[in-house]
N, C-alpha and C. Protein backbone atom coordinates (compact mmCIF):
# COMPACT_ATOMS: atom_id res chain seq x y z
N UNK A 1 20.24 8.76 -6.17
CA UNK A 1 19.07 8.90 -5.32
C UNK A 1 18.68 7.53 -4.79
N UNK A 2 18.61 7.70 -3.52
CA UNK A 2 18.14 6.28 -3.12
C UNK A 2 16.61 6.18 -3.07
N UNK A 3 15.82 4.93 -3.44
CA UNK A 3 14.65 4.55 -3.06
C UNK A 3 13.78 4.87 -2.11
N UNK A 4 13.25 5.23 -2.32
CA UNK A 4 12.05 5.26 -1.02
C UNK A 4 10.80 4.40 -1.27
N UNK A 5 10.49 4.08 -0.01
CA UNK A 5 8.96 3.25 0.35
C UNK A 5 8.07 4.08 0.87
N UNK A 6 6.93 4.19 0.53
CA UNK A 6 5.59 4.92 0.93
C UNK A 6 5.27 3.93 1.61
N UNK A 7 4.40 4.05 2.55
CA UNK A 7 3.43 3.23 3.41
C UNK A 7 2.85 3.49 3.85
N UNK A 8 1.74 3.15 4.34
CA UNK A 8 0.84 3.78 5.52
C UNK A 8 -0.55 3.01 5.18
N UNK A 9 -1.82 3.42 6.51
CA UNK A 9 -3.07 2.19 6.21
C UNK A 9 -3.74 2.94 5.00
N UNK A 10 -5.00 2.24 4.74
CA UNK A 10 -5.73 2.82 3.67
C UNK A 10 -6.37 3.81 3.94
N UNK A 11 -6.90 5.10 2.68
CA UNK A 11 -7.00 6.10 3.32
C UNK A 11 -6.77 7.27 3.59
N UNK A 12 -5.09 7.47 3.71
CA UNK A 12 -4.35 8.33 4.74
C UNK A 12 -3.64 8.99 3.59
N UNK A 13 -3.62 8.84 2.27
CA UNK A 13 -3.05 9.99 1.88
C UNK A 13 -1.99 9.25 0.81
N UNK A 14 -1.54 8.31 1.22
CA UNK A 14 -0.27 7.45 0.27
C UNK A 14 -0.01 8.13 -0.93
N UNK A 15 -1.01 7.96 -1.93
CA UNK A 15 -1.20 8.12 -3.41
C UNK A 15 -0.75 9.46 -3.76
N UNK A 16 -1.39 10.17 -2.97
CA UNK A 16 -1.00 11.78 -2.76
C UNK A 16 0.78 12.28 -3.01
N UNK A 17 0.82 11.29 -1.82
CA UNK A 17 2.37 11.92 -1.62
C UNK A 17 3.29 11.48 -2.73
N UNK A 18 2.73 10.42 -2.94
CA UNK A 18 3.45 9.42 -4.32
C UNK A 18 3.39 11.08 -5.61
N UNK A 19 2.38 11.15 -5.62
CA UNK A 19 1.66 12.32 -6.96
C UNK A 19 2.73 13.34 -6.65
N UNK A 20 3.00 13.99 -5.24
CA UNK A 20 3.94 15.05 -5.61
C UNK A 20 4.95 14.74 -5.70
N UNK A 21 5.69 13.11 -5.13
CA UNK A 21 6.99 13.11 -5.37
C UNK A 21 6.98 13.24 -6.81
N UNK A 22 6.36 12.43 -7.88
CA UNK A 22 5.86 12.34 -9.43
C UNK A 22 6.31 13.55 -10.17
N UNK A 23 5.26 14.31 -9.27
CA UNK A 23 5.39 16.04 -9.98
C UNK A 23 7.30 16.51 -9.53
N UNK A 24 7.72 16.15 -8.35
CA UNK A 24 9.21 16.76 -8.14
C UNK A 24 10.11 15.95 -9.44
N UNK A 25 9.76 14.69 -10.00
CA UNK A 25 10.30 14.27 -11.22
C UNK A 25 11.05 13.22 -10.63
N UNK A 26 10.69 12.50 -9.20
CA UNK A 26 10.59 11.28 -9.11
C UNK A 26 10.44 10.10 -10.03
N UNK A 27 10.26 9.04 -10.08
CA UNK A 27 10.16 7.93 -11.10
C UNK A 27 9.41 7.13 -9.62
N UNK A 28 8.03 6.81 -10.01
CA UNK A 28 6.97 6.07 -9.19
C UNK A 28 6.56 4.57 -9.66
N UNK A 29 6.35 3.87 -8.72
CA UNK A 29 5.57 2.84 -8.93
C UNK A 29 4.37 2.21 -7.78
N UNK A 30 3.43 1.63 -8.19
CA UNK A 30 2.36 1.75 -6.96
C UNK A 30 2.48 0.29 -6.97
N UNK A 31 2.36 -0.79 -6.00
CA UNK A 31 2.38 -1.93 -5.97
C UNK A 31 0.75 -2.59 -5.86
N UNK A 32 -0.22 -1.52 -5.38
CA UNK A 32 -1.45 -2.26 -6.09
C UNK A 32 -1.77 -1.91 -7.38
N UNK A 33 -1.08 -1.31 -8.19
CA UNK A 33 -0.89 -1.10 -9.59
C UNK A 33 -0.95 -2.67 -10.08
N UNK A 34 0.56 -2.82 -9.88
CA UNK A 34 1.18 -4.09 -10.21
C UNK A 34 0.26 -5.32 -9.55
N UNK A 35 -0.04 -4.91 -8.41
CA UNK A 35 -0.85 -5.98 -7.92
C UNK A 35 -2.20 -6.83 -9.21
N UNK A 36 -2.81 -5.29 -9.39
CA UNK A 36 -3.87 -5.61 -10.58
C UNK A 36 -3.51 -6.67 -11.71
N UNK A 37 -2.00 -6.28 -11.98
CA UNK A 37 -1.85 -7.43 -13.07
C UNK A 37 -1.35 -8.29 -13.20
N UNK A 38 -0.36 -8.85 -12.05
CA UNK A 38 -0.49 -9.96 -11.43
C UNK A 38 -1.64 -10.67 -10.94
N UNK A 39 -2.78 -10.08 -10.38
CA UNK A 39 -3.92 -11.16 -10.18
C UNK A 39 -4.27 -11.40 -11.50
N UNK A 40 -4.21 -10.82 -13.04
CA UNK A 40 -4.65 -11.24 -13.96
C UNK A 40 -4.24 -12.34 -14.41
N UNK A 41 -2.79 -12.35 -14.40
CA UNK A 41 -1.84 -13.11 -14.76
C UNK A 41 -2.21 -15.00 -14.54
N UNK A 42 -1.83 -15.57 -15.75
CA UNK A 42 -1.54 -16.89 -15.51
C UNK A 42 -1.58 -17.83 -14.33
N UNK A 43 -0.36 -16.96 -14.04
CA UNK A 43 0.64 -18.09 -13.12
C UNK A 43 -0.36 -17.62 -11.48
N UNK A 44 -1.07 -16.89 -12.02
CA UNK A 44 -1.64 -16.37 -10.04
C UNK A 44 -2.79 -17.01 -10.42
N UNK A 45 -3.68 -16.38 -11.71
CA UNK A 45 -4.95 -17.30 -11.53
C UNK A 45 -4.93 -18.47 -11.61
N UNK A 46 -3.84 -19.69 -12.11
CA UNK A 46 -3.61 -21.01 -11.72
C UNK A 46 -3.55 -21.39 -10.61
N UNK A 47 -2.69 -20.58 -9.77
CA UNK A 47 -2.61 -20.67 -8.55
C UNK A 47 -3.96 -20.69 -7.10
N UNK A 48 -4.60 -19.35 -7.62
CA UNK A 48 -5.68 -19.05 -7.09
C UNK A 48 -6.58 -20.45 -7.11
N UNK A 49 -6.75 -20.66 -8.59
CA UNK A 49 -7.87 -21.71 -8.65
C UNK A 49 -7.27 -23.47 -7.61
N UNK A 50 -6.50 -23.08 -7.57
CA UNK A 50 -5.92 -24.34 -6.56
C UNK A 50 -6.33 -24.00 -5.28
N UNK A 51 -5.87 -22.97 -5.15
CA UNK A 51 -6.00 -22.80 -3.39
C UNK A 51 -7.42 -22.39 -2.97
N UNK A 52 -8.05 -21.84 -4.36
CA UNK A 52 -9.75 -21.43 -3.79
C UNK A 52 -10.37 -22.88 -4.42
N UNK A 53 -9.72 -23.80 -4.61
CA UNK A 53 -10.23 -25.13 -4.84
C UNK A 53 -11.89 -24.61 -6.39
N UNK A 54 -11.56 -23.99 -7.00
CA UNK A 54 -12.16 -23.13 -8.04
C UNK A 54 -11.91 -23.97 -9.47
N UNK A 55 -12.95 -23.39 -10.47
CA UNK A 55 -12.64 -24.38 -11.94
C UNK A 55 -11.94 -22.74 -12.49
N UNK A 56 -13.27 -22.04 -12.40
CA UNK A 56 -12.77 -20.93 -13.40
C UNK A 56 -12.28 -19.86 -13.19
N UNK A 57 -11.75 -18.55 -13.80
CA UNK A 57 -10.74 -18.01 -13.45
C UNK A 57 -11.41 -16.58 -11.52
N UNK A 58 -10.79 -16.22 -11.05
CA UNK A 58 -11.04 -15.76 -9.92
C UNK A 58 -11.19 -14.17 -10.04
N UNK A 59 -12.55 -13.65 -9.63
CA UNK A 59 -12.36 -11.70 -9.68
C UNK A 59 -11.86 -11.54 -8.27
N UNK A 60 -11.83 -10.24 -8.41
CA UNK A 60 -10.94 -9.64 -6.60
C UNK A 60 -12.03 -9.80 -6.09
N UNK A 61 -13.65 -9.16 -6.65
CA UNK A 61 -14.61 -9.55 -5.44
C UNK A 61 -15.11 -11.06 -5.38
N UNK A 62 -14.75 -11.82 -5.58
CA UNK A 62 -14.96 -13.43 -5.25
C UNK A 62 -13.80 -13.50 -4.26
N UNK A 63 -12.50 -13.63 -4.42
CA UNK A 63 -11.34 -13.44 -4.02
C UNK A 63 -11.52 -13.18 -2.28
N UNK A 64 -11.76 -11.30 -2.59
CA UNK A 64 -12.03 -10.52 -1.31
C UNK A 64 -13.17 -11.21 -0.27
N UNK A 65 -13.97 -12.46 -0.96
CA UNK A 65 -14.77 -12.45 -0.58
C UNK A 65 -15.00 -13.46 0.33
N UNK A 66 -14.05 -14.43 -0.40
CA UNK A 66 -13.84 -15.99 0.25
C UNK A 66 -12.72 -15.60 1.33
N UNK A 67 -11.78 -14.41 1.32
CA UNK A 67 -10.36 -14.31 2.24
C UNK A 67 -10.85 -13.70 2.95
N UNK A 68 -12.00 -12.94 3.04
CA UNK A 68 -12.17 -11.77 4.37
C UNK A 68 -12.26 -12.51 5.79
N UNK A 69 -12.74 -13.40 5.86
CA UNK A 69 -12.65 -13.99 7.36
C UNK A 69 -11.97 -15.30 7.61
N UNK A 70 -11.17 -15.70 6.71
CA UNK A 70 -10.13 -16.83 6.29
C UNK A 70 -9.14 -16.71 6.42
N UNK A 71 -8.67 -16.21 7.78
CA UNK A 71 -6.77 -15.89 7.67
C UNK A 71 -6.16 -17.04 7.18
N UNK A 72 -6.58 -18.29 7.36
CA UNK A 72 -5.22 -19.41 6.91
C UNK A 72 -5.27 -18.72 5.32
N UNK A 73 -6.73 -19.15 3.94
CA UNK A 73 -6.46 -18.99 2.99
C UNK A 73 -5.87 -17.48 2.65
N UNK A 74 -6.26 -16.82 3.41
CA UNK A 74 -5.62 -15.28 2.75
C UNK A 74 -4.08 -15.30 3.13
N UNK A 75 -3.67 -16.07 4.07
CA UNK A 75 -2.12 -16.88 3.64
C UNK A 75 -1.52 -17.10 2.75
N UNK A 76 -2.18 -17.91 2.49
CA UNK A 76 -2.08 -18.85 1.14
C UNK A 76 -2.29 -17.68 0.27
N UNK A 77 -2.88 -17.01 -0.29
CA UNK A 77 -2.90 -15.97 -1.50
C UNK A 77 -2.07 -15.01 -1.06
N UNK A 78 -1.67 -14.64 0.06
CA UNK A 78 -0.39 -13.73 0.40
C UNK A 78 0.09 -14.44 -0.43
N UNK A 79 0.95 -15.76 0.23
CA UNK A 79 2.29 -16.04 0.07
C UNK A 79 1.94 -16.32 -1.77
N UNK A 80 1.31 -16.58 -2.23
CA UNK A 80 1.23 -16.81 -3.64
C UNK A 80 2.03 -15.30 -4.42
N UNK A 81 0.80 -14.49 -3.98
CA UNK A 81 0.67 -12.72 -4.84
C UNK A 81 2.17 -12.11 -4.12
N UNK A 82 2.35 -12.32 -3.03
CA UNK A 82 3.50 -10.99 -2.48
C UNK A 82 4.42 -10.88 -3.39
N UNK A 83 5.33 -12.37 -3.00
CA UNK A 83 6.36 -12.69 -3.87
C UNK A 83 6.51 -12.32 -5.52
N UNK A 84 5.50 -11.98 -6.31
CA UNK A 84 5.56 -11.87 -7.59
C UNK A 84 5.10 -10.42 -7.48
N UNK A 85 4.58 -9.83 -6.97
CA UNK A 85 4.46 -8.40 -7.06
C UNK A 85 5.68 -7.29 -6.33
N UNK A 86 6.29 -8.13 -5.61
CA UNK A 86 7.20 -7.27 -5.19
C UNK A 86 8.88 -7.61 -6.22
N UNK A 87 8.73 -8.72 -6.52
CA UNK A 87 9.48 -8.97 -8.01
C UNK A 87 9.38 -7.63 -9.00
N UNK A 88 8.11 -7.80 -9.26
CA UNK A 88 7.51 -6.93 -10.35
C UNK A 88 7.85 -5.15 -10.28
N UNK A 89 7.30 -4.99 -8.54
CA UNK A 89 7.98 -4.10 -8.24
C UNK A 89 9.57 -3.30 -8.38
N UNK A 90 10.21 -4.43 -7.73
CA UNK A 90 11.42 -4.38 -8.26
C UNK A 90 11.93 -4.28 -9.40
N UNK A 91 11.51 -4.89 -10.30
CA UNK A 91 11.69 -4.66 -11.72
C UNK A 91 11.71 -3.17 -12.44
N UNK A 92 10.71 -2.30 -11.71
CA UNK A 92 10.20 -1.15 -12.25
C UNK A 92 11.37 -0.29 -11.99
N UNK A 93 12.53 -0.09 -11.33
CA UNK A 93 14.04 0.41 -10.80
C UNK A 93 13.11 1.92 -10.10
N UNK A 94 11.82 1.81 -10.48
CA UNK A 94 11.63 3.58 -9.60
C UNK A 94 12.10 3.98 -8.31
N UNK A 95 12.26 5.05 -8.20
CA UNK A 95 12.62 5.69 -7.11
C UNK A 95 11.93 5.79 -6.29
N UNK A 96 10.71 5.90 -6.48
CA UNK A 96 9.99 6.28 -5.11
C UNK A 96 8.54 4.58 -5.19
N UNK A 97 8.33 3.84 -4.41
CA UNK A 97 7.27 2.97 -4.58
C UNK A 97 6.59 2.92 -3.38
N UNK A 98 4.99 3.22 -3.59
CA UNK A 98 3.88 2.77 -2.80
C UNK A 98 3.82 1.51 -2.76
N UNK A 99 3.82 1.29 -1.21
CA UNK A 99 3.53 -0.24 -0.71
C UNK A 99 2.80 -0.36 0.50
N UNK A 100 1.56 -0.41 0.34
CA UNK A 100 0.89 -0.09 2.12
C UNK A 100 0.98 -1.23 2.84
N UNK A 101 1.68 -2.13 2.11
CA UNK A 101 1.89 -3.66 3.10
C UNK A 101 3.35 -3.69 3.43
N UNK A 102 3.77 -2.58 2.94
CA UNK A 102 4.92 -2.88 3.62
C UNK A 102 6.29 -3.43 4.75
N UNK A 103 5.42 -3.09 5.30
CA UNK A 103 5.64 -3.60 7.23
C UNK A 103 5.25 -4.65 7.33
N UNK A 104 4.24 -4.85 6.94
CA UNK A 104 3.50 -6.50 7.27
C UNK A 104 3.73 -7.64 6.68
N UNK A 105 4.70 -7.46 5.00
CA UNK A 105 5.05 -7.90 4.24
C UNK A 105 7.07 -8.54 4.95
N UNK A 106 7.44 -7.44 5.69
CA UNK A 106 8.51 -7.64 6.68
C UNK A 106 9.92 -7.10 5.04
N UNK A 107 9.57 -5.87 4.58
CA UNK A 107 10.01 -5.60 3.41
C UNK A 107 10.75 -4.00 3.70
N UNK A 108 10.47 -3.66 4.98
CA UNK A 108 11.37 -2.02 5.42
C UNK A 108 12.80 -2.30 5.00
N UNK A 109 13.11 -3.45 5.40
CA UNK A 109 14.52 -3.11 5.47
C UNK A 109 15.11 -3.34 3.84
N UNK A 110 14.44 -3.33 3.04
CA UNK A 110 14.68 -3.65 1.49
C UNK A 110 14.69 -1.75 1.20
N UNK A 111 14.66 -1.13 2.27
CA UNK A 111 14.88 0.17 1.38
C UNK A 111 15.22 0.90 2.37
N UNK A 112 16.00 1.87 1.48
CA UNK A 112 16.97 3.28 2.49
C UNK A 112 16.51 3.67 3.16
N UNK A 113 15.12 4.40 2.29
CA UNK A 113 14.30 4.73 3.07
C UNK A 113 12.79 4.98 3.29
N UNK A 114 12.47 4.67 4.57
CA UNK A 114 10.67 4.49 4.50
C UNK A 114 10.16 6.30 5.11
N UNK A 115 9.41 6.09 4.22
CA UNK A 115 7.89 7.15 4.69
C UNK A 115 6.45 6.68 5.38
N UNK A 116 6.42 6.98 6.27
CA UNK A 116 4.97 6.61 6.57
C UNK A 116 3.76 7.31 6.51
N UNK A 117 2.86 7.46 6.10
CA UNK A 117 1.65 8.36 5.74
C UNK A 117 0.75 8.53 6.46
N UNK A 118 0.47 9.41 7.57
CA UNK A 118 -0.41 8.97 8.33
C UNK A 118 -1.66 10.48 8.72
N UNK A 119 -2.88 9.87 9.09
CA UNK A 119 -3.44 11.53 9.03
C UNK A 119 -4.08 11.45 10.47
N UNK A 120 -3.83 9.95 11.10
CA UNK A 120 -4.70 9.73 12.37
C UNK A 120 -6.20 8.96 11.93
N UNK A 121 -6.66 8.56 13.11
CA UNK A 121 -7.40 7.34 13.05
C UNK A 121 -8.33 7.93 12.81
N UNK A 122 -9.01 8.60 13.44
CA UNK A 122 -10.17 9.54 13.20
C UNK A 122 -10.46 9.93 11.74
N UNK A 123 -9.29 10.43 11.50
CA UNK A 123 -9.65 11.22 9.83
C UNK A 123 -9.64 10.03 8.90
N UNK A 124 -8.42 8.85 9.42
CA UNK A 124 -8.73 7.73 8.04
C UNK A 124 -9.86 6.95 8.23
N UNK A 125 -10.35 7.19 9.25
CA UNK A 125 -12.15 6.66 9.36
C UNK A 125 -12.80 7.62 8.94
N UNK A 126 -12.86 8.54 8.75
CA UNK A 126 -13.78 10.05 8.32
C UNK A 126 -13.75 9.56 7.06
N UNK A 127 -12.45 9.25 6.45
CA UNK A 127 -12.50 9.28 4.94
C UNK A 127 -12.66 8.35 4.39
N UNK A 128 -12.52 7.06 5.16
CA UNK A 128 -12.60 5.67 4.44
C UNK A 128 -13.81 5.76 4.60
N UNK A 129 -14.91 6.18 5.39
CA UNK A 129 -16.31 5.93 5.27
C UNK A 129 -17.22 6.59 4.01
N UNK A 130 -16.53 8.05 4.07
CA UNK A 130 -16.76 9.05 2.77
C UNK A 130 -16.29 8.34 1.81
N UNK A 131 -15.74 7.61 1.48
CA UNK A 131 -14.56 6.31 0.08
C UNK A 131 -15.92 5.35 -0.05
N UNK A 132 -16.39 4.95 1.55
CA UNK A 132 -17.12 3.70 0.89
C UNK A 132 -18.28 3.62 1.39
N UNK A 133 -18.68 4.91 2.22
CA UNK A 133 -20.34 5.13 2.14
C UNK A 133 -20.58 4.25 3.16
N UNK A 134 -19.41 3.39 4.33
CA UNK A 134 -20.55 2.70 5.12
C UNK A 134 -19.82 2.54 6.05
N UNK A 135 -20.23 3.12 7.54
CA UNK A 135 -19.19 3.03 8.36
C UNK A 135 -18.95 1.35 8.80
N UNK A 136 -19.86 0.59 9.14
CA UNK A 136 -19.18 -0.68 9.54
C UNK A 136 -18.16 -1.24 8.37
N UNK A 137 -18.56 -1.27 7.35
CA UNK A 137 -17.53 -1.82 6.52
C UNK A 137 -15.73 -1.11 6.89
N UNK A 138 -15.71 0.26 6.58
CA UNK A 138 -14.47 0.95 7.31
C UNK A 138 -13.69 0.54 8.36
N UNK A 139 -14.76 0.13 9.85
CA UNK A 139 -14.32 -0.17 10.72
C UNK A 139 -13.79 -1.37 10.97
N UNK A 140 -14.63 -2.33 10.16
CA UNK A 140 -13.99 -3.78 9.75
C UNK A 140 -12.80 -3.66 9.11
N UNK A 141 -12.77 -2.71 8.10
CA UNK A 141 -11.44 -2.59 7.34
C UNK A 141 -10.09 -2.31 7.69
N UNK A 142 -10.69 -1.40 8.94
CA UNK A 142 -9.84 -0.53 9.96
C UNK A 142 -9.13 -1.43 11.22
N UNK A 143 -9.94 -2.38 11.61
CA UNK A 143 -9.54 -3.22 12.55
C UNK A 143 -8.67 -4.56 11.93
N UNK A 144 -8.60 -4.58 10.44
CA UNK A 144 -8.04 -5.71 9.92
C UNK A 144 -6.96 -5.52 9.66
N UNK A 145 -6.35 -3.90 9.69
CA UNK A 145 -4.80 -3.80 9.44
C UNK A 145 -4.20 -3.59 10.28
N UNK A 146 -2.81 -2.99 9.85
CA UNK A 146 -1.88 -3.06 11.03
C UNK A 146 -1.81 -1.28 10.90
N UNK A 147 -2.27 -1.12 12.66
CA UNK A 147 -1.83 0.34 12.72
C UNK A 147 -1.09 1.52 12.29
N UNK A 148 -1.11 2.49 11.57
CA UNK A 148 -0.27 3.49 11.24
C UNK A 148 1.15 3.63 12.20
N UNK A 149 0.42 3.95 13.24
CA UNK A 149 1.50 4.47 14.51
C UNK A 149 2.68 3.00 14.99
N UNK A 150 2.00 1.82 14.46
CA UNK A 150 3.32 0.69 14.65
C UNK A 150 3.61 1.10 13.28
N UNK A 151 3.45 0.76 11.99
CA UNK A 151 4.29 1.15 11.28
C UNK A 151 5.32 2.88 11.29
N UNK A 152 5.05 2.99 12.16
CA UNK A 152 5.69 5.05 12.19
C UNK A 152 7.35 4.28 12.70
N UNK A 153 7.08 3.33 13.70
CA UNK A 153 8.38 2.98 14.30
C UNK A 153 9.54 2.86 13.28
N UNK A 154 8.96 1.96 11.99
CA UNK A 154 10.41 1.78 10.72
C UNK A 154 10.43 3.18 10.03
N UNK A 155 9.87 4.20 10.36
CA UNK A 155 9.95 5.85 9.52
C UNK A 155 11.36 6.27 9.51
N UNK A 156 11.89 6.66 8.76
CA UNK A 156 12.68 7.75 8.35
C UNK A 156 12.18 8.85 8.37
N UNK A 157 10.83 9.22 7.52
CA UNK A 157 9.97 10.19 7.38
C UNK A 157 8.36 9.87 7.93
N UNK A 158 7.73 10.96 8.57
CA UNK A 158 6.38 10.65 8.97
C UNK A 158 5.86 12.30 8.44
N UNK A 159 5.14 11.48 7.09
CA UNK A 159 4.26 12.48 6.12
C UNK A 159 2.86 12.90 6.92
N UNK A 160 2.62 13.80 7.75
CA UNK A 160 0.83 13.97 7.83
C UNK A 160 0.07 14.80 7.21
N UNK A 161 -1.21 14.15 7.01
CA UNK A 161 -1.66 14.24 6.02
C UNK A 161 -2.99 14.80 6.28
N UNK A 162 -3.08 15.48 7.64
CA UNK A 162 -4.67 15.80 8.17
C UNK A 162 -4.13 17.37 8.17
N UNK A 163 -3.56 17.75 7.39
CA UNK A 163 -3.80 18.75 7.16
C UNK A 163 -4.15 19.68 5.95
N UNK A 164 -3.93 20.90 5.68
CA UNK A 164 -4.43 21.66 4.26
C UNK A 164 -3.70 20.58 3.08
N UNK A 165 -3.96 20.61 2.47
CA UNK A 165 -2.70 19.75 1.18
C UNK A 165 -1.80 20.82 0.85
N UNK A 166 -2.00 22.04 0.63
CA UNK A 166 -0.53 22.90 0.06
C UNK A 166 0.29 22.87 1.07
N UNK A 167 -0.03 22.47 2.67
CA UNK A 167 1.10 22.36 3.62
C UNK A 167 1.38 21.19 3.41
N UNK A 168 0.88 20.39 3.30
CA UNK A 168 1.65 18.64 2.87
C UNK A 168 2.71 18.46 1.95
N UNK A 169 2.03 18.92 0.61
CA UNK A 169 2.79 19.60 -0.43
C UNK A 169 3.99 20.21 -0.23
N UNK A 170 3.92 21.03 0.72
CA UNK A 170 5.25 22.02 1.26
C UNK A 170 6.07 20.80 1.70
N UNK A 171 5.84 20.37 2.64
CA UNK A 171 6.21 19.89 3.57
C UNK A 171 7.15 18.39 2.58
N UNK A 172 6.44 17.59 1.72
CA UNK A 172 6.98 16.69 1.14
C UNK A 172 8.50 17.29 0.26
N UNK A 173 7.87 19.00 -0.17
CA UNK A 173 8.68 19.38 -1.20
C UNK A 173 10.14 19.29 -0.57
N UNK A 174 10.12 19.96 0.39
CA UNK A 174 10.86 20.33 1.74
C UNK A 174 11.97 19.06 1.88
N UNK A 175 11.31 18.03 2.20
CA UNK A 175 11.61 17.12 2.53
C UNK A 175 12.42 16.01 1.45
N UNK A 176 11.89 16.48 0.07
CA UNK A 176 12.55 15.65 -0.88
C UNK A 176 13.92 16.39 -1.46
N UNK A 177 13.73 18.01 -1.32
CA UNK A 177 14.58 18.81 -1.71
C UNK A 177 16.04 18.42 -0.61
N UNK A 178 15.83 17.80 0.87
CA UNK A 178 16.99 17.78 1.56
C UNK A 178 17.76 16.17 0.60
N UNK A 179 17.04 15.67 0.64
CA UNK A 179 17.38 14.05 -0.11
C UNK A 179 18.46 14.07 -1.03
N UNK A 180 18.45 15.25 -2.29
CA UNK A 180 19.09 15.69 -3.26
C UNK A 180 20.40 16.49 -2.79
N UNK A 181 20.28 17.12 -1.59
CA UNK A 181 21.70 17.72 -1.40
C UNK A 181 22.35 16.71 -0.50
């Protein structure tokens, strides 16, 4: 079985599709999983405290907080975090891995094959606002990534997700069942 990459913006369903590949008896890994414990880690919070010019150790909301309008430093903590989480990733040999940075990370072509997750702009604003209770924050959130529909271009598969879930469901089952023959 070859690998697959999940992707898609925040929102849109990712986790989901990850859950039924899970249930088809896939082998999963989520890379903001891994992400979590890599920022715990040593060698990142050493790092961190250098580049956030910091004494003591760094939370995600300090972090999130100093990078939100800082593209050079949120550079700098890219290039720190990617590299060791997608290690980490790798490490895990699963078959199927969530990566919503995928594309942006320039990491498609590290796998057979990509999925993209997408439910449309509308609904991942419907729901990111229902997630976080505030539409400007969403829309900030929304304007800071990279579009669904440019990432659709590296698809193999384009999962949508604005619909019932037992048709999604179908539809993934469908879709993982051709993989195997």
């Amino acid at each position: 079985m070859a690998r697959i990459a999940v992707t898609g913006g925040v929102a849109e369903g990712k986790s989901t599709v990850v859950d039924y590949l899970r249930e088809l008896g896939y082998t999963t890994a989520s890379s903001d999983d891994i992400a979590k414990d890599v920022f715990e880690s040593e060698e990142v919070q050493d790092g961190l405290r250098s580049i956030l010019g910091s004494e003591g150790p760094a939370t995600p909301q300090t972090l999130r907080d100093k990078i939100w309008d800082h593209q050079a430093l949120r550079r700098s903590v890219n290039r720190l975090m990617h590299p060791i989480i997608l290690r980490e990733l790798d490490r895990t040999g699963a078959e199927v891995v969530e990566i919503p940075l995928l594309v942006e990370t320039c990491r498609q072509g590290s796998f057979p094959r990509v999925w993209v997750v997408t439910c449309g702009l509308e609904e991942q604003k419907r729901r990111l606002v229902q997630r976080l209770g505030d539409e400007a924050t969403a829309e900030a959130i929304l304007s800071s990534q990279l579009p669904s529909d440019v990432k659709a271009v590296f698809a193999d598969v384009i999962v949508r997700t604005n619909r019932p879930p037992e048709d999604v469901k179908r539809f993934v089952t469908a879709v993982a069942a051709r993989l195997v023959q």
